[in-house]
N, C-alpha and C. Protein backbone atom coordinates (compact mmCIF):
# COMPACT_ATOMS: atom_id res chain seq x y z
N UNK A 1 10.15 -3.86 12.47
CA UNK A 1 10.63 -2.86 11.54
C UNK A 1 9.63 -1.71 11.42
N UNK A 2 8.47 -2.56 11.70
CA UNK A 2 6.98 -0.97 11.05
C UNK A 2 7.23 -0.37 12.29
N UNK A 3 7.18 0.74 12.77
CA UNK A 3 7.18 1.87 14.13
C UNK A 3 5.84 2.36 14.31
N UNK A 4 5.66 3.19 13.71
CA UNK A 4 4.58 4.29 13.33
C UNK A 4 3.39 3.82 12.45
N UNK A 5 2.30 4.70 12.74
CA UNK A 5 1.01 4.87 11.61
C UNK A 5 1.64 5.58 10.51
N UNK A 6 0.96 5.32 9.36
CA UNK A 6 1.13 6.51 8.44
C UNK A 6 0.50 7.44 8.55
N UNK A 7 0.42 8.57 8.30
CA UNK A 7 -0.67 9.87 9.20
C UNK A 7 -1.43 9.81 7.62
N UNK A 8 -2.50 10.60 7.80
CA UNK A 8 -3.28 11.07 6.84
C UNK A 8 -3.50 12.28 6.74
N UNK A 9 -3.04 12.32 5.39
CA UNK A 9 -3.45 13.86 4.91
C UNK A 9 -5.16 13.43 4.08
N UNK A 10 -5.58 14.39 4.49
CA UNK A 10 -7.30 14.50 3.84
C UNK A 10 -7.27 15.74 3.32
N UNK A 11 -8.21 16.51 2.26
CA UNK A 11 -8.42 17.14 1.95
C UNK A 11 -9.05 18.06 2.61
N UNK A 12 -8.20 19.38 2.52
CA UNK A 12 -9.32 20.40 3.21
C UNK A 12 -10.57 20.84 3.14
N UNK A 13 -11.15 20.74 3.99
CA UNK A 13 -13.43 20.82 4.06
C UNK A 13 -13.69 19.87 3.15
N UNK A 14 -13.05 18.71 3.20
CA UNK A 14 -13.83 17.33 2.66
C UNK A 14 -15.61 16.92 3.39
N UNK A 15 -15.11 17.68 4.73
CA UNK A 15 -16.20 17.31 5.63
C UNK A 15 -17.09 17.87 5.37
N UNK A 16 -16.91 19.50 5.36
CA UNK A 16 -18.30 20.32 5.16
C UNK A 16 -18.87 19.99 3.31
N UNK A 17 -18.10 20.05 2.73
CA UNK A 17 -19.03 20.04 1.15
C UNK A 17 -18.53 18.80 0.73
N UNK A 18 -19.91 17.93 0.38
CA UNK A 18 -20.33 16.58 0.05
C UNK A 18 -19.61 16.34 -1.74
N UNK A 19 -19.33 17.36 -2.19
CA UNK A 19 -18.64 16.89 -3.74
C UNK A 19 -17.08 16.84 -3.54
N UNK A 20 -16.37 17.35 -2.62
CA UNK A 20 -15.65 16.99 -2.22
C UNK A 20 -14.98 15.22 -2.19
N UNK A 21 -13.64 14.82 -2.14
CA UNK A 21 -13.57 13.34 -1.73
C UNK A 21 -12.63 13.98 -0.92
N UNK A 22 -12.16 12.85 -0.23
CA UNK A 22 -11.15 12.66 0.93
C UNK A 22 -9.86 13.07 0.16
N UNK A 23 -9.68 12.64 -0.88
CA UNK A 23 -7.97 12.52 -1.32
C UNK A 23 -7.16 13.48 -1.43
N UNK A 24 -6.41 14.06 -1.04
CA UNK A 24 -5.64 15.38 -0.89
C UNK A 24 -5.27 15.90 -2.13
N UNK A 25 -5.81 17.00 -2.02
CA UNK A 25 -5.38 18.07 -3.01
C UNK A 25 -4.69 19.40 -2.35
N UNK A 26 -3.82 20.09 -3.06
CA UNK A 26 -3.27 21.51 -2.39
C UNK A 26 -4.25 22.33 -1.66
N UNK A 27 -3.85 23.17 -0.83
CA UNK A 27 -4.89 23.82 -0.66
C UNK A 27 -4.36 25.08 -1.69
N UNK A 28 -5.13 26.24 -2.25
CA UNK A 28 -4.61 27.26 -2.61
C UNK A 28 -5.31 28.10 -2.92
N UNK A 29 -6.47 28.29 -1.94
CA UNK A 29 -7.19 29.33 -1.99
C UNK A 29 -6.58 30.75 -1.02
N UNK A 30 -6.89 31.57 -1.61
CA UNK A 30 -5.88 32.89 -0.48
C UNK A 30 -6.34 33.20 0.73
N UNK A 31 -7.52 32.72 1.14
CA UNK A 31 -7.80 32.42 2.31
C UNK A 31 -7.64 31.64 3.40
N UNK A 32 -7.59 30.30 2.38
CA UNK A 32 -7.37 28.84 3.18
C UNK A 32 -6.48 28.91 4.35
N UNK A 33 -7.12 28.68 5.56
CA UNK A 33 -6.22 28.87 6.49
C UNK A 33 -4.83 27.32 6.80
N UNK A 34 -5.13 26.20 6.39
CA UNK A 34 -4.25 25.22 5.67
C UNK A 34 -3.26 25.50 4.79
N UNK A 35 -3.74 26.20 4.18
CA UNK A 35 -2.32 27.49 3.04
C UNK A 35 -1.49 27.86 4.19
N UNK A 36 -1.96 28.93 4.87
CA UNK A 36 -1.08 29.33 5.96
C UNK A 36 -0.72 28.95 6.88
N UNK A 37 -0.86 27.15 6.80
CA UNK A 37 -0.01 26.47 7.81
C UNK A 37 -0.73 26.59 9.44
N UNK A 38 -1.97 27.12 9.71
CA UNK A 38 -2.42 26.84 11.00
C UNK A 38 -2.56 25.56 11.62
N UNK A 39 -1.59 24.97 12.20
CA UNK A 39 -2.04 24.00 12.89
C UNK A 39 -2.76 23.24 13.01
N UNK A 40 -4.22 23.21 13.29
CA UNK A 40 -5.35 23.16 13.83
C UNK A 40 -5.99 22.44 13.16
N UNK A 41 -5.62 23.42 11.88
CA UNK A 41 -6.08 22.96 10.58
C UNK A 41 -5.95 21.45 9.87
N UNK A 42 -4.70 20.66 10.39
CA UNK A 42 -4.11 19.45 10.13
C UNK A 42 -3.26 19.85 9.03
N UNK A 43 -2.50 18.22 8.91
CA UNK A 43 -1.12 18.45 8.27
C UNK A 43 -1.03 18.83 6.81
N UNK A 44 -0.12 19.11 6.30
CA UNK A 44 -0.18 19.30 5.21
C UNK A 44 1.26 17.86 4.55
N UNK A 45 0.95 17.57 3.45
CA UNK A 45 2.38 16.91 2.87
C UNK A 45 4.01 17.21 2.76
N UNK A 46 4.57 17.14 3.19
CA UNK A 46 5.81 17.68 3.51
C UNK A 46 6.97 16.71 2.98
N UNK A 47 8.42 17.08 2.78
CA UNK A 47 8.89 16.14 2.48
C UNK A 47 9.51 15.52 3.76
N UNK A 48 9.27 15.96 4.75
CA UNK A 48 9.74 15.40 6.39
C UNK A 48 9.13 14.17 6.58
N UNK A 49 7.97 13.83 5.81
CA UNK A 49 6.86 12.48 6.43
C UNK A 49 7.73 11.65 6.15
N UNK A 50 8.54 11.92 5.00
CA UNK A 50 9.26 10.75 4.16
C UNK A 50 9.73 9.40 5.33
N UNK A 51 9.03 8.23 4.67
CA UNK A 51 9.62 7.39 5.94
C UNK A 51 10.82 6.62 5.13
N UNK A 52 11.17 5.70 6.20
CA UNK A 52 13.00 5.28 5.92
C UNK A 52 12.90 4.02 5.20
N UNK A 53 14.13 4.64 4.69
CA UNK A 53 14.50 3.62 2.96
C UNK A 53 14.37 1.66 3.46
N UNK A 54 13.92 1.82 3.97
CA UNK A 54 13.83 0.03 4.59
C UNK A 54 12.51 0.01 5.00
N UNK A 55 12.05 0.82 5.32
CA UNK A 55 10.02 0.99 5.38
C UNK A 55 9.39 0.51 4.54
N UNK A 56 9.81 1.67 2.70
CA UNK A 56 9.22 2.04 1.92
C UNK A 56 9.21 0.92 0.97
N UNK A 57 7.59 0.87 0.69
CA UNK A 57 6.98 -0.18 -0.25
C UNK A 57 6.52 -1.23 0.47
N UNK A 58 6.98 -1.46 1.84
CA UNK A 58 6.25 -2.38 2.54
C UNK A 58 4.39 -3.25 2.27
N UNK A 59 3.87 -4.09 2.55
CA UNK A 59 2.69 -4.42 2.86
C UNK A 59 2.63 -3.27 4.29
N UNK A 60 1.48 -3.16 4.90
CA UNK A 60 0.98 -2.95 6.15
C UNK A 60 1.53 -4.11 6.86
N UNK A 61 1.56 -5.34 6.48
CA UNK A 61 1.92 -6.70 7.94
C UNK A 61 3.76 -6.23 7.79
N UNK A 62 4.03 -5.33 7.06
CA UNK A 62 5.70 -5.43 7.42
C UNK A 62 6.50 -6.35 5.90
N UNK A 63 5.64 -7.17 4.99
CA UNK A 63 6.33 -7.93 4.72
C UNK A 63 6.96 -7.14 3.14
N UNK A 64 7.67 -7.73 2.51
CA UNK A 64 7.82 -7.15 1.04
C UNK A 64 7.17 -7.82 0.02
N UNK A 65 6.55 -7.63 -1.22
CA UNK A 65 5.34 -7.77 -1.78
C UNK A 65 5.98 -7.72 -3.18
N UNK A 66 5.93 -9.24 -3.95
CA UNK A 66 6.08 -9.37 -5.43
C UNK A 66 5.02 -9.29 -6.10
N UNK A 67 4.88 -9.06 -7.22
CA UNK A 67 3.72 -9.47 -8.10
C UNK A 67 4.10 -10.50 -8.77
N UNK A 68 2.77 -11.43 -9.15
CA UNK A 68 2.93 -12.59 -9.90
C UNK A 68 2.07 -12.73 -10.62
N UNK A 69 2.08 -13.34 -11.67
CA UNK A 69 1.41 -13.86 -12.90
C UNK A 69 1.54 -15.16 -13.01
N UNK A 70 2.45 -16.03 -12.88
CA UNK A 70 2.34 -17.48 -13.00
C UNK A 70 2.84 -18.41 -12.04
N UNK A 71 3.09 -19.41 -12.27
CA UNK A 71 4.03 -20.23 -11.20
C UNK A 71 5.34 -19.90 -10.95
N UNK A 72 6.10 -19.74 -12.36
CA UNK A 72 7.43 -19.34 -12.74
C UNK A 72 7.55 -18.55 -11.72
N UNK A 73 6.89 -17.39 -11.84
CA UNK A 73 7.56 -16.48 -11.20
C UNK A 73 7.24 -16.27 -9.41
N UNK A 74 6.61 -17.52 -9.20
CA UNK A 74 7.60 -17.64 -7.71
C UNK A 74 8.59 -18.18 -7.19
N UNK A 75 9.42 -18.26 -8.00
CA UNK A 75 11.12 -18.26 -7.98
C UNK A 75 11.08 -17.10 -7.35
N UNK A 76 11.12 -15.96 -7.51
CA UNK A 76 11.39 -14.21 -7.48
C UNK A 76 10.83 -14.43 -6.00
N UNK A 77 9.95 -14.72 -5.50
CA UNK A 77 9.73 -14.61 -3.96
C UNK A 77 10.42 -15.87 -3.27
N UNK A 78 10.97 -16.91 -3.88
CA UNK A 78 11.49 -18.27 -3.24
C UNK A 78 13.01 -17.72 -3.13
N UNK A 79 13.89 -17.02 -3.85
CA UNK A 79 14.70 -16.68 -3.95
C UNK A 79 15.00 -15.56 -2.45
N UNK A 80 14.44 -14.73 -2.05
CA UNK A 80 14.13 -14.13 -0.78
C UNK A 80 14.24 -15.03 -0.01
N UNK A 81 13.37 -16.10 0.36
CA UNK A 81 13.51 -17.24 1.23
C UNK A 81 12.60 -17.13 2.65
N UNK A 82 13.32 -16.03 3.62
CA UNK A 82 12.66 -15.75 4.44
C UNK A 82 10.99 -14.96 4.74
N UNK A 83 10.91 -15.44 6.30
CA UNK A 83 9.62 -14.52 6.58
C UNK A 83 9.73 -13.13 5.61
N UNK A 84 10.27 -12.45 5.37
CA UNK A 84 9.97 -11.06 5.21
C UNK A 84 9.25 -10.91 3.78
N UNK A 85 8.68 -11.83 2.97
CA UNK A 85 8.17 -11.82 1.53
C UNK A 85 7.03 -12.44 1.41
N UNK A 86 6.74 -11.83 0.61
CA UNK A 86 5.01 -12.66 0.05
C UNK A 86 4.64 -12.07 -1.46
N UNK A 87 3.51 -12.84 -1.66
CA UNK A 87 3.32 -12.56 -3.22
C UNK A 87 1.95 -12.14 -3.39
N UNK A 88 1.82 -11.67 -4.31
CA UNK A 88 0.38 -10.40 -4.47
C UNK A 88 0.06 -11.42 -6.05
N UNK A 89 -0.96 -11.83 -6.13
CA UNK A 89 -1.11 -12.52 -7.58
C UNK A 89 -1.95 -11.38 -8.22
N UNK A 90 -1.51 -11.27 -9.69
CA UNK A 90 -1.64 -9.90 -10.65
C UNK A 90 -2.99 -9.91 -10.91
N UNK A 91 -3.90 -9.09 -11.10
CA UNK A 91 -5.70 -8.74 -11.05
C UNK A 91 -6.13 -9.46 -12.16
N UNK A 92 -5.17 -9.24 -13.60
CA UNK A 92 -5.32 -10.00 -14.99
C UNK A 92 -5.26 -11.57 -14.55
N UNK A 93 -5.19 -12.11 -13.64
CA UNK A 93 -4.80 -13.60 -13.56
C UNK A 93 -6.02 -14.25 -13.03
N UNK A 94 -6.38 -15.28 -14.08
CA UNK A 94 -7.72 -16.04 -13.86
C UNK A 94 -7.58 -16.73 -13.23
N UNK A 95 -8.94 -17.50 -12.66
CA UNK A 95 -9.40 -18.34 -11.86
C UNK A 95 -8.09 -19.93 -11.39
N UNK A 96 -8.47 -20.72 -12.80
CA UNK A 96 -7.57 -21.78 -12.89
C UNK A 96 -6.27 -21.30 -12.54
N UNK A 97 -5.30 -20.64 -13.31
CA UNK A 97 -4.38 -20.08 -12.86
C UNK A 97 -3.82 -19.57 -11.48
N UNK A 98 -5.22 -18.76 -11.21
CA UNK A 98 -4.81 -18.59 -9.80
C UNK A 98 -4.53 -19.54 -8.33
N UNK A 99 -5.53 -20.79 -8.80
CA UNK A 99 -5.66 -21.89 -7.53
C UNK A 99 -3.93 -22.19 -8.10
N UNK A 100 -3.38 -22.87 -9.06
CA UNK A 100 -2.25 -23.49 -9.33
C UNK A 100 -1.00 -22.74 -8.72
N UNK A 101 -1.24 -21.22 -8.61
CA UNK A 101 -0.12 -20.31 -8.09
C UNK A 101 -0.41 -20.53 -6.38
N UNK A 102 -1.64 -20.44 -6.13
CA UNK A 102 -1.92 -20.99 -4.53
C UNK A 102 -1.55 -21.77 -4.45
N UNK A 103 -1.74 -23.28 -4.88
CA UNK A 103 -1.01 -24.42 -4.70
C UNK A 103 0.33 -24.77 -4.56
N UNK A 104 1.37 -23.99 -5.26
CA UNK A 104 2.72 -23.78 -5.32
C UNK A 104 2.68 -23.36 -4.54
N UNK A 105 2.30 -22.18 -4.37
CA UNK A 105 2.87 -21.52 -2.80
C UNK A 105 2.94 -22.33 -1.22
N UNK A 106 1.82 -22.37 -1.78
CA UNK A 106 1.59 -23.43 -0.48
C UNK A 106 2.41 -24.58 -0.25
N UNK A 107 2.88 -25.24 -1.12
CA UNK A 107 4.25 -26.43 -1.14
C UNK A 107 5.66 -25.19 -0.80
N UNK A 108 5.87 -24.25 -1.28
CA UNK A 108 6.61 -23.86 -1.33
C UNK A 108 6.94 -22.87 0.07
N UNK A 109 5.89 -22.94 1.02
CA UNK A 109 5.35 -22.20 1.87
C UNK A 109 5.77 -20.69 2.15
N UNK A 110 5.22 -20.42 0.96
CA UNK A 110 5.49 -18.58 0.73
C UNK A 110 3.73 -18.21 0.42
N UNK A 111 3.56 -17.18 1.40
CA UNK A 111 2.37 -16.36 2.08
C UNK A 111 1.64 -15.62 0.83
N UNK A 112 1.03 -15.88 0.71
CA UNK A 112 -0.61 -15.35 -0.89
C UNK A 112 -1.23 -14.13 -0.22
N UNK A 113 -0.87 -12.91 -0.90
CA UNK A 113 -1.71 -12.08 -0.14
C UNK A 113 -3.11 -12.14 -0.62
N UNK A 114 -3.19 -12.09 -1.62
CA UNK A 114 -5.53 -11.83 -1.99
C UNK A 114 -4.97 -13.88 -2.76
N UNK A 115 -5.28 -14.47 -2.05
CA UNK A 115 -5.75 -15.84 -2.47
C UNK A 115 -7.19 -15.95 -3.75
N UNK A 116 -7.99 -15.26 -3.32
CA UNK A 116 -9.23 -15.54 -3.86
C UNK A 116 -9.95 -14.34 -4.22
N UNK A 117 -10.35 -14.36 -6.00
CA UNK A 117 -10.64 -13.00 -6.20
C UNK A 117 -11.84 -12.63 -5.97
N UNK A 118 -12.08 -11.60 -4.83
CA UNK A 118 -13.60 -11.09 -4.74
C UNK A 118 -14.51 -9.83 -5.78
């Protein structure tokens, strides 16, 4: 189903000035040659990137991605059934909690994306 990279838009002269970050902002200085669409310059955001309604929201491995908080709620990814699902356990969810939602899964053999919080 995945085809393509996602391209990256970066911020213009992220490179040359160090206070700069990477994360895209407009360009809109009246000079900016990125304003005026040069090429060269790299892409700008467009609504053309838009990728297709069966892409969007994906993981990177392709799969589709619940959030969870408890056991309960891997029903919501058991219900899916197939390869194409997995579960993301929620950042608020502690330790104990978390092995018990691993454990289910694992009987239930539906795929844990962050197993173990670093």
């Amino acid at each position: 189903m995945k085809k393509r990279g996602r391209m990256k838009f970066e911020r213009y002269g992220w490179r040359t000035k160090k206070k700069l970050s990477k994360s895209w902002r407009r360009p809109r200085g009246h000079d900016n040659k990125m304003r005026e669409n040069i090429a060269a310059k790299g892409a700008r955001v467009k609504v053309g990137y838009r990728r297709k309604k069966e892409e969007r929201g994906l993981h990177p491995s392709g799969v589709r991605e619940v959030l969870v908080f408890n056991t309960n709620d891997l029903a919501k990814a058991e219900v899916a059934g197939d390869e194409g699902m997995a579960v993301r356990i929620a950042s608020r969810v502690g330790r104990r909690k978390r092995g018990d939602i691993v454990e289910e899964a694992a009987k239930l053999g539906i795929r844990v994306l962050n197993p173990v919080r670093t």
